[in-house]
N, C-alpha and C. Protein backbone atom coordinates (compact mmCIF):
# COMPACT_ATOMS: atom_id res chain seq x y z
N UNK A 1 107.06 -175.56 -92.80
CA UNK A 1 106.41 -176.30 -93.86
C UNK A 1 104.90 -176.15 -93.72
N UNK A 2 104.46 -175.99 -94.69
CA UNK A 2 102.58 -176.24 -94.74
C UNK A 2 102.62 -177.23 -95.88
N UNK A 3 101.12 -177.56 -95.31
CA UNK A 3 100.62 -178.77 -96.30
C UNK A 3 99.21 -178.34 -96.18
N UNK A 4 98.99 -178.40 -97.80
CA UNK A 4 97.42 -178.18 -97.88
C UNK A 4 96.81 -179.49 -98.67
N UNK A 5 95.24 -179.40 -98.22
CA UNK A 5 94.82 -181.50 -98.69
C UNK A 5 93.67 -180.56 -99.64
N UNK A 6 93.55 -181.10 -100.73
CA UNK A 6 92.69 -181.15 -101.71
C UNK A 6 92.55 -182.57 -101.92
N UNK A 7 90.93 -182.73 -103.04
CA UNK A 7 90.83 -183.96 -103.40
C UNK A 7 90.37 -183.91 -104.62
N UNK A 8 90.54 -184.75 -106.05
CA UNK A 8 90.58 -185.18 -107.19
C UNK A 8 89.68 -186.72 -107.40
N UNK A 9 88.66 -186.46 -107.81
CA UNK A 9 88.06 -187.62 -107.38
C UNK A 9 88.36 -188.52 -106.47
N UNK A 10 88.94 -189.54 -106.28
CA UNK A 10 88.70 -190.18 -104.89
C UNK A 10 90.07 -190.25 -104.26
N UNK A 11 91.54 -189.59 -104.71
CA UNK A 11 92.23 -189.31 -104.20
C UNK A 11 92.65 -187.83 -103.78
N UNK A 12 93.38 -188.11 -102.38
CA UNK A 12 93.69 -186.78 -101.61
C UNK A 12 95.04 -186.19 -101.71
N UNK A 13 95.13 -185.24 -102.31
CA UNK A 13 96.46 -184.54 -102.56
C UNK A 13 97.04 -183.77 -101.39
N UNK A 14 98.15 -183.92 -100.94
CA UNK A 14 98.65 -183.31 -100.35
C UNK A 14 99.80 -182.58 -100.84
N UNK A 15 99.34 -180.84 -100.77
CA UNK A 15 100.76 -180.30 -101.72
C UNK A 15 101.40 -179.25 -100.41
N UNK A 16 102.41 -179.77 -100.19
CA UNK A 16 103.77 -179.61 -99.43
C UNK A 16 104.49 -178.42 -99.99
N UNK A 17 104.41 -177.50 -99.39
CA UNK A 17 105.45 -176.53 -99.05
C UNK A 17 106.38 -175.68 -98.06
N UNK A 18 107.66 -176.02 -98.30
CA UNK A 18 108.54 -175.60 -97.83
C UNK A 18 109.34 -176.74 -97.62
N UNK A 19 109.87 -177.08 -96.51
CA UNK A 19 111.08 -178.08 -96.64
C UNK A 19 110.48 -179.11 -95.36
N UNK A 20 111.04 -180.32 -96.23
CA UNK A 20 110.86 -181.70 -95.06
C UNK A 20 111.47 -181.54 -94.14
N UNK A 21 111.87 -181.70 -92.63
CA UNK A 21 113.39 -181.66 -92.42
C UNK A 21 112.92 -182.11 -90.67
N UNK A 22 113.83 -182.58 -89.98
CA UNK A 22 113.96 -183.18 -88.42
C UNK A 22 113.41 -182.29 -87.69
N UNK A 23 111.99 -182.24 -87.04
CA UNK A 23 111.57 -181.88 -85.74
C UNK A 23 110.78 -180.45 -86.45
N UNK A 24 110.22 -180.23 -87.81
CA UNK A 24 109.35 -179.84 -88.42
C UNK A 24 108.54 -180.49 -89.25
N UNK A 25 108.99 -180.62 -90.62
CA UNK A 25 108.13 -180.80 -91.90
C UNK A 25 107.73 -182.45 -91.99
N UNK A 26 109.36 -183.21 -90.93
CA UNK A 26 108.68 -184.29 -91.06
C UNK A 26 107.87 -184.79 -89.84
N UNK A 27 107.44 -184.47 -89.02
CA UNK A 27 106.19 -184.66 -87.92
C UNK A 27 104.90 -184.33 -88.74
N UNK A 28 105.38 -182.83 -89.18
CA UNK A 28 103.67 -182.18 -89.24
C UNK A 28 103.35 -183.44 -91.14
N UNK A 29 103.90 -184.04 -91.60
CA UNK A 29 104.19 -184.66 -92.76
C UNK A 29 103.36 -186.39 -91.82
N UNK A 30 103.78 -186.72 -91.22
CA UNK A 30 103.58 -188.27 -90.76
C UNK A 30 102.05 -187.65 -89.59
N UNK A 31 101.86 -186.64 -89.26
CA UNK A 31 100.47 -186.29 -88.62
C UNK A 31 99.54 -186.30 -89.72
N UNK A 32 99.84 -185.64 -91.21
CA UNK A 32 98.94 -185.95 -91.77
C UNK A 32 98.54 -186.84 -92.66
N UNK A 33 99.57 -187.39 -92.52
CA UNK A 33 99.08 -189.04 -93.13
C UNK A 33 98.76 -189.75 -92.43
N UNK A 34 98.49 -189.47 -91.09
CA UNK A 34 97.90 -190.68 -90.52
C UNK A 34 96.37 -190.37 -89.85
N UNK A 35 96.08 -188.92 -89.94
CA UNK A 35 95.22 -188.57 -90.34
C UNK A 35 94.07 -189.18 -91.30
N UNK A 36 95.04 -188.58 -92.20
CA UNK A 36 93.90 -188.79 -93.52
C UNK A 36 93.79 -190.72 -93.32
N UNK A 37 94.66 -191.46 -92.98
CA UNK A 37 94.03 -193.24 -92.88
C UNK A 37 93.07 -193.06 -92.09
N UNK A 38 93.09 -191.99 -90.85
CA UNK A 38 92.26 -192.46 -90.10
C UNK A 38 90.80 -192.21 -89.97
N UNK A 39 91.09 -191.36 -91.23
CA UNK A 39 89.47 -190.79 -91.58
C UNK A 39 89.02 -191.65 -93.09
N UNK A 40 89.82 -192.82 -93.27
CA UNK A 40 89.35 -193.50 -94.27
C UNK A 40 89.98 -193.30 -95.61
N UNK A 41 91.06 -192.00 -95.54
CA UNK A 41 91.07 -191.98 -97.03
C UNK A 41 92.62 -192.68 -97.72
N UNK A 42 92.59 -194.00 -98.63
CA UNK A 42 93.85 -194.87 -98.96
C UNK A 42 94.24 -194.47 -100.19
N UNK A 43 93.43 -193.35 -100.67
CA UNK A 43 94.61 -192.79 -101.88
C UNK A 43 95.06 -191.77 -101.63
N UNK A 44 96.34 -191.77 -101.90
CA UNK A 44 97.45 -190.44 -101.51
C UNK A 44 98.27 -189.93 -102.19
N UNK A 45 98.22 -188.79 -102.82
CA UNK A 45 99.26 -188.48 -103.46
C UNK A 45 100.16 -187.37 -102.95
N UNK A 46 101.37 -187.18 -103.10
CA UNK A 46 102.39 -185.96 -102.45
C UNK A 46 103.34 -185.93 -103.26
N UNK A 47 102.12 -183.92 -103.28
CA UNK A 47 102.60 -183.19 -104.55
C UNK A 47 103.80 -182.47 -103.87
N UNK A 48 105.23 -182.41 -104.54
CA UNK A 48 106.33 -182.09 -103.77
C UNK A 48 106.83 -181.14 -104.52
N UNK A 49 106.27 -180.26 -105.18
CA UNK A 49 106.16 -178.96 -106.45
C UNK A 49 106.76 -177.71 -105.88
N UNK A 50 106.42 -177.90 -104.68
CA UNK A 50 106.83 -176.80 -103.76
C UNK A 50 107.85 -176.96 -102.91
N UNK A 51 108.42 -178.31 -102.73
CA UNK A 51 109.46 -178.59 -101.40
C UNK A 51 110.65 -178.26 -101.51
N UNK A 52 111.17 -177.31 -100.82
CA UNK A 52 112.31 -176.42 -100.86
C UNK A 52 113.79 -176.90 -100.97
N UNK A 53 113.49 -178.09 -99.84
CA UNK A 53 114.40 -179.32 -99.30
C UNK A 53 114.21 -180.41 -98.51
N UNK A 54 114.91 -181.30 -98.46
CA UNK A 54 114.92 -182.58 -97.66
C UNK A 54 115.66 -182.92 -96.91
N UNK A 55 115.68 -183.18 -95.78
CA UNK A 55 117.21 -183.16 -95.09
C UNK A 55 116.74 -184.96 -95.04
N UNK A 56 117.53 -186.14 -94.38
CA UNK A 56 117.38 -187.64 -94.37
C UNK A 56 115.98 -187.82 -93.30
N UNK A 57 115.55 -186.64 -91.99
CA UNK A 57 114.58 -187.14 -91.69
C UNK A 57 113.46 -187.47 -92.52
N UNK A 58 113.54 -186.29 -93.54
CA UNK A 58 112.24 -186.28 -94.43
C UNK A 58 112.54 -187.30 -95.28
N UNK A 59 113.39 -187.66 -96.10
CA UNK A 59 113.30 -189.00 -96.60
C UNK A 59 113.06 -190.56 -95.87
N UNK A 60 113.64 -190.38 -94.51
CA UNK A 60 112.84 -191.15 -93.58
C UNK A 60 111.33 -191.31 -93.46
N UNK A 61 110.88 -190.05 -93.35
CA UNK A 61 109.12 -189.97 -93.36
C UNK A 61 108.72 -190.19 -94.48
N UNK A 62 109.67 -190.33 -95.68
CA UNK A 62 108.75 -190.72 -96.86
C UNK A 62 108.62 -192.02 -97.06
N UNK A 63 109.88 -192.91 -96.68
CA UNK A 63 109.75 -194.41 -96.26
C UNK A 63 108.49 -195.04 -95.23
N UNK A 64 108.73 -194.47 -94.17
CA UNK A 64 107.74 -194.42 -93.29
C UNK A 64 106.14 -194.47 -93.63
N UNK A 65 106.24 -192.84 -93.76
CA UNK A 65 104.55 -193.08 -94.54
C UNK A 65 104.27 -193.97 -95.68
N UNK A 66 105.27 -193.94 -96.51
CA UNK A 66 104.60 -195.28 -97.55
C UNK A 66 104.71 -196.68 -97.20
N UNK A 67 104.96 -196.90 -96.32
CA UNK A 67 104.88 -198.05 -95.14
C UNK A 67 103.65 -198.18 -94.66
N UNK A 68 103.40 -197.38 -93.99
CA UNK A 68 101.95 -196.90 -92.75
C UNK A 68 100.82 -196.87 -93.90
N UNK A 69 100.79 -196.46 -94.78
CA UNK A 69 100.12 -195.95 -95.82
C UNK A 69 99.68 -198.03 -96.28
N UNK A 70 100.28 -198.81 -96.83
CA UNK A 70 100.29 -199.64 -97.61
C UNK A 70 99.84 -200.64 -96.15
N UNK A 71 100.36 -200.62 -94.97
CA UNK A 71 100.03 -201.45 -93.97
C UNK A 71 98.32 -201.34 -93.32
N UNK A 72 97.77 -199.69 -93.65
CA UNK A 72 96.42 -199.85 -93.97
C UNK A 72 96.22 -200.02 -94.75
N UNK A 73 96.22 -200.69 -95.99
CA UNK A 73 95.34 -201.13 -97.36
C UNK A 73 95.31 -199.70 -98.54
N UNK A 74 96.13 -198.46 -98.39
CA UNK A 74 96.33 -197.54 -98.95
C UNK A 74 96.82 -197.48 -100.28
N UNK A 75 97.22 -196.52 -100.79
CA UNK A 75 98.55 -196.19 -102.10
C UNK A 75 98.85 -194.87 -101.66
N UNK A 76 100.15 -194.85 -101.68
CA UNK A 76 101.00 -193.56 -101.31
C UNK A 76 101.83 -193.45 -102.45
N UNK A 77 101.96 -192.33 -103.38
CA UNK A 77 102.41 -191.93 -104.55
C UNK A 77 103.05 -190.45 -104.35
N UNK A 78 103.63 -190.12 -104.83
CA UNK A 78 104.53 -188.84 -105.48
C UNK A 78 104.47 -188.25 -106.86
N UNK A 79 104.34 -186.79 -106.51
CA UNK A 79 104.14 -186.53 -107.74
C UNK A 79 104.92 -185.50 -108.09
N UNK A 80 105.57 -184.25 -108.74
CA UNK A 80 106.14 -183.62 -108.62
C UNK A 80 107.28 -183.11 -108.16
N UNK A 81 108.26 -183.98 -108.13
CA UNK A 81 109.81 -184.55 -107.11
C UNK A 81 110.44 -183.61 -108.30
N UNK A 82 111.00 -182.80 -107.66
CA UNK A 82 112.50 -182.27 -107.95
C UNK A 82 113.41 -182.80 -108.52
N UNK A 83 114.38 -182.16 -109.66
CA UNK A 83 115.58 -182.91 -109.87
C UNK A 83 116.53 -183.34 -108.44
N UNK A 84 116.46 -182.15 -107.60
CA UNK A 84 117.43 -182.56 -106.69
C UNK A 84 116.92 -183.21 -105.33
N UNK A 85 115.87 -183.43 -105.30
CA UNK A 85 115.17 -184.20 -104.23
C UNK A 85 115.65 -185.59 -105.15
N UNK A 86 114.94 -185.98 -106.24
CA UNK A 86 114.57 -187.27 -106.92
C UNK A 86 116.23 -187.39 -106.48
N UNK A 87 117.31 -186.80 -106.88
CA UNK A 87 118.73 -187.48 -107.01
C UNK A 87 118.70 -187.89 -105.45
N UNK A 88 118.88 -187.20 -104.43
CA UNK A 88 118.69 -187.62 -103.03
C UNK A 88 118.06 -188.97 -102.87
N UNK A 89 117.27 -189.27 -103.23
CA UNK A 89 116.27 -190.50 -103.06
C UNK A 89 116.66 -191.40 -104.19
N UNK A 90 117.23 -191.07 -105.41
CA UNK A 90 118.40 -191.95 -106.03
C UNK A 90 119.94 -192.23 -105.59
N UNK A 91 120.09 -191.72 -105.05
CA UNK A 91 121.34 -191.76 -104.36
C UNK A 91 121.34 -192.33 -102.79
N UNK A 92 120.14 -192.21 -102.58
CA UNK A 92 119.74 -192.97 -101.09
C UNK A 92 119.20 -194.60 -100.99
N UNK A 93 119.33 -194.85 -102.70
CA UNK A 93 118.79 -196.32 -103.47
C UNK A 93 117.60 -196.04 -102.98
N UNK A 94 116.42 -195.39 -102.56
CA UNK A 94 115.22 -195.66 -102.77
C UNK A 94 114.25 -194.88 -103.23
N UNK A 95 114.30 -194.95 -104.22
CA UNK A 95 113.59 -193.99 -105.62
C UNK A 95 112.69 -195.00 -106.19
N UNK A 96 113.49 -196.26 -106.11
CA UNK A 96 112.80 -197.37 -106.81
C UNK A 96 111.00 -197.79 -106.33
N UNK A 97 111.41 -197.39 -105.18
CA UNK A 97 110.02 -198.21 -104.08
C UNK A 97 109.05 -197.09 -104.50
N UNK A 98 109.33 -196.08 -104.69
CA UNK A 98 107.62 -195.15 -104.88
C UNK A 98 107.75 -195.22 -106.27
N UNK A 99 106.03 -194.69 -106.60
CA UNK A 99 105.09 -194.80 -107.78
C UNK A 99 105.63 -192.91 -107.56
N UNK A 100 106.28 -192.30 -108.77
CA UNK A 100 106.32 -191.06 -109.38
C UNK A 100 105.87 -190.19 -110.27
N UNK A 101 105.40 -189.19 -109.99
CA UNK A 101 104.57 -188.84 -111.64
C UNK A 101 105.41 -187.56 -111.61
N UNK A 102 105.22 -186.81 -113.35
CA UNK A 102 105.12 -185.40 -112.99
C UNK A 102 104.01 -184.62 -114.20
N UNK A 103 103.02 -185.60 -113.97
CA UNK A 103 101.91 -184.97 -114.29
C UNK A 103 100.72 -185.42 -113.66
N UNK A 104 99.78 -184.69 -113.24
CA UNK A 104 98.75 -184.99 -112.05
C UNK A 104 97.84 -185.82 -112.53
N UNK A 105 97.17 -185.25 -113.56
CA UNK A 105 96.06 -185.97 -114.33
C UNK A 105 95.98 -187.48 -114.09
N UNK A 106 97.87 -187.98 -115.00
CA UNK A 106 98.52 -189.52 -115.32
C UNK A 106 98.34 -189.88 -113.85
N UNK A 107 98.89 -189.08 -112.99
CA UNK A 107 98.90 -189.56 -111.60
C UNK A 107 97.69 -190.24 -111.07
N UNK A 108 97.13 -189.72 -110.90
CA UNK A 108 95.61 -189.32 -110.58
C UNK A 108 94.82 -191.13 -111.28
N UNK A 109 94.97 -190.70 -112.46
CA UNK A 109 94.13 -191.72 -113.12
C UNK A 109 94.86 -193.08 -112.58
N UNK A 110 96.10 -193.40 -112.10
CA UNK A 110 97.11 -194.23 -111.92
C UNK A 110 96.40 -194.76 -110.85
N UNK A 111 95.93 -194.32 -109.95
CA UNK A 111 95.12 -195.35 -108.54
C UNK A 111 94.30 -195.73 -109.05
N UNK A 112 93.07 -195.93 -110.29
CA UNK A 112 92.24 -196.92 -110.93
C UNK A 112 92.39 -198.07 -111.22
C-alpha cells in the first residue's frame, strides 16, 4: 500500500493505494494518522479511489483512526469508497459512523 498526503485548503488528503489489509496497509494507515495529529493537522480526509481491498484489519483501522482522530479534536472523513468496500462496511453495520463523499470539492467544503 502507499499513501500520498496532499492538502486542499486546510484539509489533508490522504489518497491510499493499494489494499488495507493485517500487518501492511493497516499499520502504515494508523502511522499516518497519527502523524498528521501530531503535527497539528484535525482535518482528514481518505481518499479510497484507489484501494484495491480491505480485509477486517483495515476496517478495524478505519474504526480506530476515526476514533484517535475525533479523541484529538479532529474530523476524519471518507471520500471515494467503493461499491464493494462501502458494502463491507455496510454489512459490517458501520457505514453509518463515517461522514462519505464521492465528490472532493462537497467533501472538502464539508469541514467548514
Amino acid at each position: 500500500m502507499k499513501i500520498f498526503h496532499r492538502t486542499s485548503e486546510d484539509v489533508t488528503l490522504l489518497d491510499i493505494e493499494g489494499q488495507i489489509t493485517i500487518g501492511d496497509g493497516d499499520v502504515m494507515l494508523r502511522e499516518a494518522l497519527h502523524a498528521l495529529i501530531a503535527g497539528g493537522q484535525k482535518k482528514i480526509l481518505l481518499n479510497m479511489a484507489r484501494v484495491t481491498y480491505m480485509d477486517s484489519s483495515g476496517v478495524g483501522e478505519l474504526i480506530a483512526g476515526l476514533q484517535y482522530v475525533q479523541e484529538h479534536g479532529g474530523q476524519f472523513k471518507l471520500l471515494n469508497i467503493s461499491k464493494k468496500i462501502k458494502n463491507l462496511l455496510f454489512i459490517a453495520q458501520i457505514l453509518s459512523i463515517f461522514e462519505y463523499f464521492n465528490d472532493e470539492s462537497v467533501a472538502i467544503a464539508s469541514f467548514s
